[in-house]
Protein backbone atom coordinates (compact mmCIF):
# COMPACT_ATOMS: atom_id res chain seq x y z
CA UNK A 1 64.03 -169.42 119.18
CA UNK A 2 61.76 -168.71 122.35
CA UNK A 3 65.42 -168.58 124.13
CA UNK A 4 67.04 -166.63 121.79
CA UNK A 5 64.00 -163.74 122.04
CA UNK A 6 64.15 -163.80 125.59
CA UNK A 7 67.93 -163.41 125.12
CA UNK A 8 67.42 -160.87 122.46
CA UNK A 9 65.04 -159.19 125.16
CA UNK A 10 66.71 -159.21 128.09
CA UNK A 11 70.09 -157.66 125.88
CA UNK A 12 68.21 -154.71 125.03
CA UNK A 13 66.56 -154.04 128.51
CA UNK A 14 69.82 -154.14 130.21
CA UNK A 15 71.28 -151.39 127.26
CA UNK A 16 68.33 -149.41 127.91
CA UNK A 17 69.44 -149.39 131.27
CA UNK A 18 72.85 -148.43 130.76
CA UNK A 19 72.04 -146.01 128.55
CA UNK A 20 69.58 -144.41 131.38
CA UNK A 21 72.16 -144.60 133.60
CA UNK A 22 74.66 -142.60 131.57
CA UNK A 23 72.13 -139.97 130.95
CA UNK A 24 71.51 -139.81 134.51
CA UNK A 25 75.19 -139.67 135.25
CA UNK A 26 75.96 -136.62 132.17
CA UNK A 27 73.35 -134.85 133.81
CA UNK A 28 74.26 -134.67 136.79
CA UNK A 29 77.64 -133.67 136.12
CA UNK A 30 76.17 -130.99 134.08
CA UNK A 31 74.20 -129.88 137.40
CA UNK A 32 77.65 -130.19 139.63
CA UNK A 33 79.32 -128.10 136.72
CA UNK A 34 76.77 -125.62 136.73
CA UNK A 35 76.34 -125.44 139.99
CA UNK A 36 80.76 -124.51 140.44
CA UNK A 37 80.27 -122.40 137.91
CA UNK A 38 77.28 -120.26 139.20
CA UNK A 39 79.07 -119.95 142.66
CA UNK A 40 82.59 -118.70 141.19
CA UNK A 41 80.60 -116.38 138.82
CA UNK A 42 78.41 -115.11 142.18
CA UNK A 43 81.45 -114.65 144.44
CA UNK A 44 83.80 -112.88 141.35
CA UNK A 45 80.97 -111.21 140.09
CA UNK A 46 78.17 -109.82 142.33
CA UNK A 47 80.04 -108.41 144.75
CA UNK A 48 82.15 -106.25 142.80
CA UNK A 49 78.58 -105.06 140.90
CA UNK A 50 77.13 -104.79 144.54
CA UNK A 51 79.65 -102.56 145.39
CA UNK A 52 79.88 -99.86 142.67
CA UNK A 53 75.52 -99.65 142.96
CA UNK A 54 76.30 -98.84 146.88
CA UNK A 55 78.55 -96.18 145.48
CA UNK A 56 75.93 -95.03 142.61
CA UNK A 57 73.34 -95.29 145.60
CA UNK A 58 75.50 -93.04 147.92
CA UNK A 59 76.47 -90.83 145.85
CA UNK A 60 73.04 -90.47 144.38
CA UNK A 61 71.07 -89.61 147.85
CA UNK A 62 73.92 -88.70 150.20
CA UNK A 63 72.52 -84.97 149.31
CA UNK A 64 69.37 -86.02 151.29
CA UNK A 65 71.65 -86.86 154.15
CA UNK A 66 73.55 -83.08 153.61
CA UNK A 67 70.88 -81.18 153.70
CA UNK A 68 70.02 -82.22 157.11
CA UNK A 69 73.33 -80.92 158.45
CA UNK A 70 72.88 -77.71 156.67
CA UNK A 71 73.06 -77.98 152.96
CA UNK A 72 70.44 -75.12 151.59
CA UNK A 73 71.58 -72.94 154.60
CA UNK A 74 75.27 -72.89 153.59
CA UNK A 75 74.71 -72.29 149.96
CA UNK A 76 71.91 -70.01 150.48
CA UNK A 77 69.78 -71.92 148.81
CA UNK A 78 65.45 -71.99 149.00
CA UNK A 79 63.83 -75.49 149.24
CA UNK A 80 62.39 -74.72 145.57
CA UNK A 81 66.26 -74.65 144.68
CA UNK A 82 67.22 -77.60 145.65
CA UNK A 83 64.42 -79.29 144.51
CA UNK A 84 65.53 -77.68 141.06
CA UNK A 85 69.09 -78.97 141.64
CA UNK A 86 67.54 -82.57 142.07
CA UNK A 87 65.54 -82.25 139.01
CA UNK A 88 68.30 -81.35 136.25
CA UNK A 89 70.64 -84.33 137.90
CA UNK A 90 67.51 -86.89 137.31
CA UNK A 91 67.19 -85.02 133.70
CA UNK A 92 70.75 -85.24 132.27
CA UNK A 93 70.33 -89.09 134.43
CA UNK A 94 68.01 -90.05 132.04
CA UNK A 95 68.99 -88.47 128.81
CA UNK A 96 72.30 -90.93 129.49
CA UNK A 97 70.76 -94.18 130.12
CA UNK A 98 70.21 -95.39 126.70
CA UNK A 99 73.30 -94.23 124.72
CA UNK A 100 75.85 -95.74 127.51
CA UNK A 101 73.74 -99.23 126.78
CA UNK A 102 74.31 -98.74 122.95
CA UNK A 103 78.13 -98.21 123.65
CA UNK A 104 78.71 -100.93 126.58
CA UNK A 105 79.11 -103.57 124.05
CA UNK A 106 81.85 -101.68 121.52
CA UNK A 107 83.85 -100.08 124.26
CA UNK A 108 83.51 -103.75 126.40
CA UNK A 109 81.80 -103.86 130.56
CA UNK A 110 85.56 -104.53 131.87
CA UNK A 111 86.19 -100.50 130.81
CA UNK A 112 82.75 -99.00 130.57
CA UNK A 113 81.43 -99.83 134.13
CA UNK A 114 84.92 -98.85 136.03
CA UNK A 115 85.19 -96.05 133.93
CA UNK A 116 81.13 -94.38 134.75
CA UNK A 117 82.15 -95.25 138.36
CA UNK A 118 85.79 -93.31 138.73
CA UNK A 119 84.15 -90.38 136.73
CA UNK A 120 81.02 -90.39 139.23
CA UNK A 121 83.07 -90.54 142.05
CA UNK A 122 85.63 -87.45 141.15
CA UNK A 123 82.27 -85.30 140.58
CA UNK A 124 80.81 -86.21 143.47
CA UNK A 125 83.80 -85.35 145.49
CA UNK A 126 83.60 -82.02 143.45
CA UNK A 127 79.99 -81.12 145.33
CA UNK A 128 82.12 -80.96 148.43
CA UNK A 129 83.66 -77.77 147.07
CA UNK A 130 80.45 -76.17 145.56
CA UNK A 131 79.71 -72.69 147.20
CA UNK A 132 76.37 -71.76 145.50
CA UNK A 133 73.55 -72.49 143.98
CA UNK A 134 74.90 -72.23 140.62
CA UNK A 135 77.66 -75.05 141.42
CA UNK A 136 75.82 -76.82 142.90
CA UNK A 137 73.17 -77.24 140.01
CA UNK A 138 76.26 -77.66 137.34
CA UNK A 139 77.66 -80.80 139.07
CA UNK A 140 74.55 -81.92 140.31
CA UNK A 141 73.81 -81.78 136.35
CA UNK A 142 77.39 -83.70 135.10
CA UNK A 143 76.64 -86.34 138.23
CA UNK A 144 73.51 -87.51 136.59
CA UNK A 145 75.61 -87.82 133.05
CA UNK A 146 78.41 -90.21 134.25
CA UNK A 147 76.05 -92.25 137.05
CA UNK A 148 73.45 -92.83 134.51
CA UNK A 149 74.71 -95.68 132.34
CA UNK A 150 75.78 -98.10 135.35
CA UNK A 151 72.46 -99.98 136.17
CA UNK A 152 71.18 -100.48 132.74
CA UNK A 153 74.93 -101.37 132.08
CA UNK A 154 74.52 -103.69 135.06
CA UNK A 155 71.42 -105.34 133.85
CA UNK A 156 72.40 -105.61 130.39
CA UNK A 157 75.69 -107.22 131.53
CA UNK A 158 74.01 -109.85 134.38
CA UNK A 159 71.99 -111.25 131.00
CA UNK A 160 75.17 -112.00 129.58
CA UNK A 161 76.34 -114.33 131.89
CA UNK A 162 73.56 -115.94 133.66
CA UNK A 163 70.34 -117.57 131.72
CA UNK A 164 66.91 -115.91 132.27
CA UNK A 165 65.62 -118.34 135.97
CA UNK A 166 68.80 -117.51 137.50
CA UNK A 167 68.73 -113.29 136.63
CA UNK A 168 66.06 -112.62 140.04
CA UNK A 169 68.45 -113.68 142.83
CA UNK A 170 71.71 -112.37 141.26
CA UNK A 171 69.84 -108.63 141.14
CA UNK A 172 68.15 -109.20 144.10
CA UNK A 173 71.59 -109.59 145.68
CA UNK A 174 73.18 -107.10 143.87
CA UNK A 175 70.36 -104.90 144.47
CA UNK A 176 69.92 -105.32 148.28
CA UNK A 177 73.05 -102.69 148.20
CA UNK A 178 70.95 -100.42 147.34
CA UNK A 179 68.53 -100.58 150.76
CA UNK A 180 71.42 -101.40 152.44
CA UNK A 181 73.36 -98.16 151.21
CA UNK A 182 70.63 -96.02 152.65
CA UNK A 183 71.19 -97.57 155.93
CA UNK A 184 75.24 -97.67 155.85
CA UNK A 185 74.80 -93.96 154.13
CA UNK A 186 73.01 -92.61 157.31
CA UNK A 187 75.94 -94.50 159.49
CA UNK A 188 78.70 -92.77 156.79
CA UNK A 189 76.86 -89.62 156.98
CA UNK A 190 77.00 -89.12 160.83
CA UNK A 191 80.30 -90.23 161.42
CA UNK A 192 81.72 -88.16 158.02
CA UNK A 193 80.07 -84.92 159.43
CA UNK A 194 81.86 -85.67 163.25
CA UNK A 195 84.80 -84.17 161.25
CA UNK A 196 83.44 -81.15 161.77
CA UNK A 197 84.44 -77.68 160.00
CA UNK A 198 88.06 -78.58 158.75
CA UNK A 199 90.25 -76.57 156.15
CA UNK A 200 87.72 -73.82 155.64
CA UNK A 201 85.01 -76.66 154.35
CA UNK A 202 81.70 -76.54 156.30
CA UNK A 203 80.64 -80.25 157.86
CA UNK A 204 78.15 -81.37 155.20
CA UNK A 205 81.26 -81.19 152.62
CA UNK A 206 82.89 -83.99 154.14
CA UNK A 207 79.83 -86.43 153.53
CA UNK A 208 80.58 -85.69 149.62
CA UNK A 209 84.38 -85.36 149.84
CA UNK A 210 85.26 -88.45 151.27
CA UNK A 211 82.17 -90.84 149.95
CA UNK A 212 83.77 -89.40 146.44
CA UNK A 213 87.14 -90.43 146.86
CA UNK A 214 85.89 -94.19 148.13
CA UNK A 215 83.76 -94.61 144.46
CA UNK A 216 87.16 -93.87 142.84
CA UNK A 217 88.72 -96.48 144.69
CA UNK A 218 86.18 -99.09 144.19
CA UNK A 219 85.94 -97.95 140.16
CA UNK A 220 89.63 -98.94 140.16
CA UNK A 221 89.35 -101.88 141.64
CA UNK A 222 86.44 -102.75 139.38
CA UNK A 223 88.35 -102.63 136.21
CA UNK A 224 90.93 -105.89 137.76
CA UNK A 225 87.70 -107.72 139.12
CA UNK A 226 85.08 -108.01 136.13
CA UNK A 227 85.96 -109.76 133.27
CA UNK A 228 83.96 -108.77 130.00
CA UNK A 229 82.29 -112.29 128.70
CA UNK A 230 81.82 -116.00 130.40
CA UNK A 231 84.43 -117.20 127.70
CA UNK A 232 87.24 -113.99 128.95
CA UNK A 233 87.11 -114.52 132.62
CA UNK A 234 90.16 -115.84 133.72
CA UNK A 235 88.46 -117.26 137.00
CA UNK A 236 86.69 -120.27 135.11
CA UNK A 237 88.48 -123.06 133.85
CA UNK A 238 88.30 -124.37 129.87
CA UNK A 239 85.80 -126.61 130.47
CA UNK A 240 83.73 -124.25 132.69
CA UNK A 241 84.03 -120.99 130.29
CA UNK A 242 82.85 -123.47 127.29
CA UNK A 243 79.93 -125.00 129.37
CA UNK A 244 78.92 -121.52 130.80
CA UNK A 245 78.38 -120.37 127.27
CA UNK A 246 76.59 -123.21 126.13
CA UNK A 247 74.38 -123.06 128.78
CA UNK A 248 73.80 -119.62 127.73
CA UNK A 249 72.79 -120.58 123.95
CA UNK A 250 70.48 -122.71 124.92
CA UNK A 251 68.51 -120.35 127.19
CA UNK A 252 67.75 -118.59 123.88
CA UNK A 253 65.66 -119.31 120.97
CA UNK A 254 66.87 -122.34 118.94
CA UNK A 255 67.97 -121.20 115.85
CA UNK A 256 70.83 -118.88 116.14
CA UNK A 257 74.16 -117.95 115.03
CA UNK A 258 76.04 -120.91 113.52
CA UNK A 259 78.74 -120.83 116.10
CA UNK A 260 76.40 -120.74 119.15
CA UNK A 261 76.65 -116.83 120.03
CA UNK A 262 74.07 -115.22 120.33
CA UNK A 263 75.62 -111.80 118.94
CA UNK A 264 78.47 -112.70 117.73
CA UNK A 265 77.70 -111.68 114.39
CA UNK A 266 75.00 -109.12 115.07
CA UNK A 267 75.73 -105.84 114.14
CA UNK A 268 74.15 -102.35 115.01
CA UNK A 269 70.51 -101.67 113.42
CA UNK A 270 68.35 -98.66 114.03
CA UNK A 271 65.31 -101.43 113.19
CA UNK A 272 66.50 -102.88 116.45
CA UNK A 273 66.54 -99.83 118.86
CA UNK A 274 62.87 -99.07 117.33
CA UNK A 275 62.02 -102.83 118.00
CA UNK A 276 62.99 -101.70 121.46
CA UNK A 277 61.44 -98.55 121.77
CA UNK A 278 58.23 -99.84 120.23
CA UNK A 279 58.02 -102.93 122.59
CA UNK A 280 54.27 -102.91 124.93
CA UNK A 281 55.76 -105.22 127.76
CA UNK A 282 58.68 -103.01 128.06
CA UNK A 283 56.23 -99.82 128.21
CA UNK A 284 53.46 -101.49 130.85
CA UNK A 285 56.40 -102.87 133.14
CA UNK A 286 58.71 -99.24 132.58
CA UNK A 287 55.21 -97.31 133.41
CA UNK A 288 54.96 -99.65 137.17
CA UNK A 289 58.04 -99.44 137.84
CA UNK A 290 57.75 -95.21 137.42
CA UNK A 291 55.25 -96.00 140.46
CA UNK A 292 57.91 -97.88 142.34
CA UNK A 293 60.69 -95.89 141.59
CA UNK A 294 58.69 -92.53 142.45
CA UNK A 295 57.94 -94.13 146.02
CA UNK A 296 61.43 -95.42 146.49
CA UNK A 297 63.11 -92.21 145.76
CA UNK A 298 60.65 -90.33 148.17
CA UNK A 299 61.67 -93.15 150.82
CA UNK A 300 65.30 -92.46 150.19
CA UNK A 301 65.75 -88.83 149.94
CA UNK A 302 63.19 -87.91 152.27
CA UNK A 303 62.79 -90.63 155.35
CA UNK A 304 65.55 -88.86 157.58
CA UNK A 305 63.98 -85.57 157.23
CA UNK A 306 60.54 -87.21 157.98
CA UNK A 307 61.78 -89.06 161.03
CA UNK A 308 63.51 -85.66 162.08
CA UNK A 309 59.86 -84.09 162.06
CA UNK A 310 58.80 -87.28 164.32
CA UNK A 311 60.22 -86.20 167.38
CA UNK A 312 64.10 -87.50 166.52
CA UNK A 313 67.52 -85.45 166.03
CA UNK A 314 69.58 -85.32 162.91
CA UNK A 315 71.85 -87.84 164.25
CA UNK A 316 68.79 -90.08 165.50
CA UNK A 317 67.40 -90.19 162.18
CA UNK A 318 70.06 -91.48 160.81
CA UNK A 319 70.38 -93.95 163.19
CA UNK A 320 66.36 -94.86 163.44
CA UNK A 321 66.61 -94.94 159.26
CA UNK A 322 69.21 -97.91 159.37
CA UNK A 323 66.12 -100.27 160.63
CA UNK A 324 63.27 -100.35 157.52
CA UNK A 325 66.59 -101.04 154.52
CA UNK A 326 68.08 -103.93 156.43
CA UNK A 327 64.71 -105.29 156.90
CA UNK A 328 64.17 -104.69 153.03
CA UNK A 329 67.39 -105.98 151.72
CA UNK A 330 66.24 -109.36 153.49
CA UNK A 331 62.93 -109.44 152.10
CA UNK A 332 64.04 -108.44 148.77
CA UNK A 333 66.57 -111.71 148.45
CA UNK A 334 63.76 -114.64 149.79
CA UNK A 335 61.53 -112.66 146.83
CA UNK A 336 63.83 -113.31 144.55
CA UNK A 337 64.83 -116.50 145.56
CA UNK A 338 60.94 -117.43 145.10
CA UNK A 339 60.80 -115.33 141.90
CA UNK A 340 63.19 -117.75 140.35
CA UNK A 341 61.93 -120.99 141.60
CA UNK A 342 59.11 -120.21 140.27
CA UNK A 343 59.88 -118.47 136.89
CA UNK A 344 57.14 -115.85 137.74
CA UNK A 345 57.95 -112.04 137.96
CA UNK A 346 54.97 -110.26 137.23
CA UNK A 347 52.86 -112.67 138.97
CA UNK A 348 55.13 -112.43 142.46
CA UNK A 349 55.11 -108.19 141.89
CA UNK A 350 51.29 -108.45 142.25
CA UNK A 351 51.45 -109.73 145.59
CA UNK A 352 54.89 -108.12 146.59
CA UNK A 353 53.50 -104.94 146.08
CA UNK A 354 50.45 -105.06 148.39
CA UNK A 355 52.82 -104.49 151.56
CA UNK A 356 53.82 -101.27 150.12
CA UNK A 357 50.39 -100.25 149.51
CA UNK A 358 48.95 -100.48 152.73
CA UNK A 359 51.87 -98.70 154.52
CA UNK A 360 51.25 -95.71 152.47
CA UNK A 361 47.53 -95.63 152.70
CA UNK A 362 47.60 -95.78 156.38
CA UNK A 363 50.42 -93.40 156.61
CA UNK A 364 48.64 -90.94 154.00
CA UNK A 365 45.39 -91.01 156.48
CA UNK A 366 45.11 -88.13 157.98
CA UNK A 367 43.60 -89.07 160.72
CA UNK A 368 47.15 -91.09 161.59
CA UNK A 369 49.71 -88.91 163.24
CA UNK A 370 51.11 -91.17 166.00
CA UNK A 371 54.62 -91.27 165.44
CA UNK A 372 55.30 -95.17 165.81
CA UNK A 373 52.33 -96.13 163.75
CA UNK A 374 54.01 -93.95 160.99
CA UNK A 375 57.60 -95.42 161.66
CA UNK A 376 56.20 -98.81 161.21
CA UNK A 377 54.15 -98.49 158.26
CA UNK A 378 57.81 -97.44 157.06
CA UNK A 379 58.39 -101.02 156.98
CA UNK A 380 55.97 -102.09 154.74
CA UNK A 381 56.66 -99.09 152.11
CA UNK A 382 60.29 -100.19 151.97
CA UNK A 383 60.24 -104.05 151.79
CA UNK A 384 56.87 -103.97 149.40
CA UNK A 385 58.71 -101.25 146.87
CA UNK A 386 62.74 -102.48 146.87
CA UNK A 387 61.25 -106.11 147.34
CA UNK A 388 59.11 -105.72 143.57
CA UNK A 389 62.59 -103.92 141.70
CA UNK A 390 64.91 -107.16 141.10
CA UNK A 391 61.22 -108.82 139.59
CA UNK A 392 60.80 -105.95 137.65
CA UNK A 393 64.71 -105.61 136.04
CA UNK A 394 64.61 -108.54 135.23
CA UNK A 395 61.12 -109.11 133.49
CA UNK A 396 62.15 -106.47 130.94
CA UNK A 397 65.58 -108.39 130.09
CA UNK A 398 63.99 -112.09 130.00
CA UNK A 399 61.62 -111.05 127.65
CA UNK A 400 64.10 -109.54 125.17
CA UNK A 401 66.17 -111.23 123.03
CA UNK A 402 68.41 -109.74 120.40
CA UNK A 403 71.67 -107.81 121.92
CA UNK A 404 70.93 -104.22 121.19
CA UNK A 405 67.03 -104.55 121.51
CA UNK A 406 67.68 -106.15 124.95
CA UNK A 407 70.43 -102.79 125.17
CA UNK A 408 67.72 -100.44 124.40
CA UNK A 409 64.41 -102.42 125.80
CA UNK A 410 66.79 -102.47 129.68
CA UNK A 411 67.72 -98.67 129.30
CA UNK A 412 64.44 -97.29 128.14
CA UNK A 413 62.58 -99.15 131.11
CA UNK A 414 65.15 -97.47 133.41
CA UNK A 415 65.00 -94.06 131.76
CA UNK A 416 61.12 -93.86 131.80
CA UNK A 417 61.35 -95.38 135.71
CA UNK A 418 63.81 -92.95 136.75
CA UNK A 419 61.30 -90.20 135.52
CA UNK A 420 59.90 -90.85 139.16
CA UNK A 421 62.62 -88.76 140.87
CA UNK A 422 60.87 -85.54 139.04
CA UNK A 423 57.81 -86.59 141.04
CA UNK A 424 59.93 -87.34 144.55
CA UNK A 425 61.76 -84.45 144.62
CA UNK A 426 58.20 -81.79 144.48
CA UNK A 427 56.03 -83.97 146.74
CA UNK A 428 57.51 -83.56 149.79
CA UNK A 429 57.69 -79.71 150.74
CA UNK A 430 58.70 -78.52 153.73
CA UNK A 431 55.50 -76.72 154.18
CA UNK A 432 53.56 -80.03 154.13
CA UNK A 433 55.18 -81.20 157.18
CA UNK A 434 55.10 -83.30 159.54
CA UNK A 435 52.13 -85.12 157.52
CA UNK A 436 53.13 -85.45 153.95
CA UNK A 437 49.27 -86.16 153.13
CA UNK A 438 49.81 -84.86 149.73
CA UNK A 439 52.88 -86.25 148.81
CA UNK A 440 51.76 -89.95 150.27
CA UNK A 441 48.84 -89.49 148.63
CA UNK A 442 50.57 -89.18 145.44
CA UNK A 443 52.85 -92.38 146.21
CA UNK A 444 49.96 -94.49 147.08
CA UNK A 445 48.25 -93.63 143.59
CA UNK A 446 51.20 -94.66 141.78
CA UNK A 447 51.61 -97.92 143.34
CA UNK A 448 48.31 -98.73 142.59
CA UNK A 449 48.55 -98.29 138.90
CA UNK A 450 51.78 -99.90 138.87
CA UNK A 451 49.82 -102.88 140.39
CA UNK A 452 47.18 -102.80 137.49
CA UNK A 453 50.11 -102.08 134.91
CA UNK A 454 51.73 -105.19 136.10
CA UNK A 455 48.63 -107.01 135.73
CA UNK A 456 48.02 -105.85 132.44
CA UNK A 457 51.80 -107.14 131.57
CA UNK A 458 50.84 -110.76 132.62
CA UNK A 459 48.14 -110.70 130.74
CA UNK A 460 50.18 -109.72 127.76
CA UNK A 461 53.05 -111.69 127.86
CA UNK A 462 50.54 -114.85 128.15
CA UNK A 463 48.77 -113.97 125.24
CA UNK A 464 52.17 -113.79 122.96
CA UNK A 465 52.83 -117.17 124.57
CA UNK A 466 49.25 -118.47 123.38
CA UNK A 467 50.10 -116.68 119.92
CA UNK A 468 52.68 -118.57 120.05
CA UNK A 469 51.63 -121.69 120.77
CA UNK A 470 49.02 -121.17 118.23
CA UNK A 471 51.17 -120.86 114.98
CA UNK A 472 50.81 -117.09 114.20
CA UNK A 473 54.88 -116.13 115.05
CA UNK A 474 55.52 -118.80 112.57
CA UNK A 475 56.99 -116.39 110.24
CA UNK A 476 59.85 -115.26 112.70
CA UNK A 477 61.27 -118.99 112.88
CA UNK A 478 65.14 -118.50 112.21
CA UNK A 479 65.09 -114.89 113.39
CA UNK A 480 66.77 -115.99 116.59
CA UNK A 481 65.50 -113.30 119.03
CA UNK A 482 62.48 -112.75 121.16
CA UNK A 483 59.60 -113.44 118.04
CA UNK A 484 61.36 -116.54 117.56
CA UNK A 485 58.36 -119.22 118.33
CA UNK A 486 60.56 -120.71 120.79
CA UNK A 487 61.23 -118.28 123.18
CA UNK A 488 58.44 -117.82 125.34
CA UNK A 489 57.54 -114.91 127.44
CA UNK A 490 58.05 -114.85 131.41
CA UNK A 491 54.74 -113.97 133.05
């Protein structure tokens, strides 16, 4: 009997083992699968997004780069003017962001993405051939309509194909074209205007013209690249599609749809755009990242002019502006890299953000006025601001759950952020030159609130996690969506 135990014994260790070993082996051919499916999603994917935000990015601030060559002089415009003209493009911007979220889904990403990006592009092109004021406010005003839906669209899209530690790097990537844009957009912009004064259009026309008619070429190519879901693109074999949306199930609460979709069968409710529009995190991290995006649209718009009143040319600035994005576009990937290894985006923004604050307090002292002192606190105001966006994007979107709250929580944030370019485009007068003390001074205030509003986030989102924890989101077991006790908040 002794024998037979020992037999007995020894039998079940060594199926224990086994069965270790199989688990072992399933997982990590789940980690190999995942890991050939995250790479043909990144190359198919991301670049294709990168591209058409370079284009939204150009075609958004390539009037910074015109009015250097002559912009308000040619269409007789006063600097109050074109402020104005900025103002009603960031207006009608805005007012688009969350109804192009609410329609993404119905009209499908594979059509609504290509489709903002051709009509962007043929309006730019259209401010080539403006000859006043008037024109130039009326497509400054449609511009802001068809380029407003694409990042939210972006964002919401991203969430539907990777699960919530993986969303950091792919914006951060994506996003880098965005400080990368202002660099290659000061390159575009000199050589565009070499063209000189051709067929009766004056030199600054040509930065539009042509920058115009390469968004409707990548728009077109858009529509063959993207495909609309993980289980439609044509890229990912059976078993890859049907693992990619698995893997995407269970990154959400527990309990939801019977067939594993997470929206299959949810249909349009009003109660969910309120759930959205009512949400605190998405207010306290939309509210910091008005501070960020106020700075960052300062930075873009205004840094060649500012460089200009250093001491450099118009083509020198352009040049000398190339320097501070490609050192931010690195920075901004190894955050986001860290910001997903470590499943912290709040947390990272707090210190991310301190760069940027320093570089505009010293630059904001007036006792500073050395030219290379200001050039390199330029450094630290770019890599601290575009370094804390992919952290902040993709907060919002982790902690939503529910396909048109996650629609309308992503476009509010964005339309409420973007309210910063009513600040950039007043705090820089050309009367306040070559200081900016005023209009620094106003930069550096909102970062520092967007600090404490980011704080104030953490402190939120770990409180609904203790909440949680605790038993008192019981009631919103089954509701498969962010109250769900078993989706917990990223701090």
């Amino acid at each position: 009997m002794e024998h037979q135990g020992k037999d007995s014994m020894g039998l079940d260790e060594k199926e224990n083992t086994d069965r270790a070993r199989r688990a072992v082996t399933i997982s990590a051919a789940d980690a190999a699968l995942t890991r050939r499916i995250l790479l043909k999603l990144d190359f198919r994917i991301l670049p294709v997004l990168a591209l058409l935000f370079l284009c939204s990015f150009l075609d958004r601030t390539n009037v910074g780069n015109a009015k250097t060559y002559g912009l308000e002089a040619s269409l007789k415009m006063t600097d109050f003017q074109y402020d104005t003209g900025l103002t009603v493009y960031y207006a009608t911007y805005i007012a688009s962001e969350i109804p192009s979220n609410l329609v993404l889904r119905k009209i499908s990403p594979k059509i609504w993405l290509p489709a903002l990006t051709i009509m962007w592009g043929i309006v730019t092109m259209c401010l080539g051939f403006v000859k006043n004021y008037a024109g130039f406010v009326a497509v400054r005003a449609i511009l802001g309509i068809t380029e407003g839906g694409l990042l939210p669209g972006i964002v919401l899209y991203l969430s539907g194909m990777y699960t919530r530690g993986e969303m950091a790097l792919r914006l951060g990537l994506f996003y880098t074209a965005a400080s990368l844009s202002g660099a290659f957009g000061g390159l575009l912009a000199r050589g565009l205007t070499s063209i000189g004064k051709r067929g009766g259009q004056a030199q600054w026309s040509w930065i539009f013209i042509i920058e115009g008619l390469f968004t409707v070429v990548v728009g077109i190519f858009a529509y063959f690249m993207l495909p609309n879901s993980v289980l439609s693109a044509s890229f990912l074999k059976k078993e890859e599609r049907e693992f990619a949306a698995a893997r995407l199930h269970l990154d959400m609460p527990s309990r939801l749809a019977e067939d594993g979709s997470e929206n299959s069968h949810e249909s349009f409710k009003w109660s969910e755009v309120a759930r959205g529009i009512f949400s605190i995190s998405t207010w306290l991290s939309a509210c910091a990242y008005f501070g960020i995006l106020a700075g960052l649209y300062s930075f873009g718009l205004f840094l060649p002019t500012i460089i200009v009143e250093l001491g450099y040319t118009a083509n020198e600035a352009q040049l000398w502006s190339v320097i501070p994005y490609a050192v931010a576009s690195v920075v901004t990937v190894i955050v986001s890299i860290i910001s997903d290894r470590l499943k912290l985006r709040g947390v990272v923004m707090l210190f991310v953000l301190l760069p940027a604050i320093i570089g505009y307090a010293v630059i904001a002292n007036i006792s500073v006025s050395h030219p290379k002192v200001k050039y390199g606190m330029t450094f630290l105001m770019a890599t601290g601001m575009y370094a804390s966006v992919p952290c902040v994007l993709v907060w919002n979107s982790n902690n939503s759950a529910g396909h048109y709250k996650r629609a309308t929580t992503t476009a509010l944030q964005l339309a409420i952020a973007n309210s910063g370019g009513f600040v950039a485009t007043f705090i820089y007068p050309n009367n306040d030159k070559p200081q900016y003390h005023s209009g620094h001074t106003i930069v550096l205030s909102l970062l520092v609130a967007a600090w404490f509003l980011v704080a104030l986030n953490v402190l939120y989102c770990h409180k609904v996690n203790k909440d949680k924890a605790n038993g008192k989101y019981n009631q919103y077991v089954g509701y498969a969506d962010d109250r769900d006790p078993d989706f917990m908040m990223v701090l």
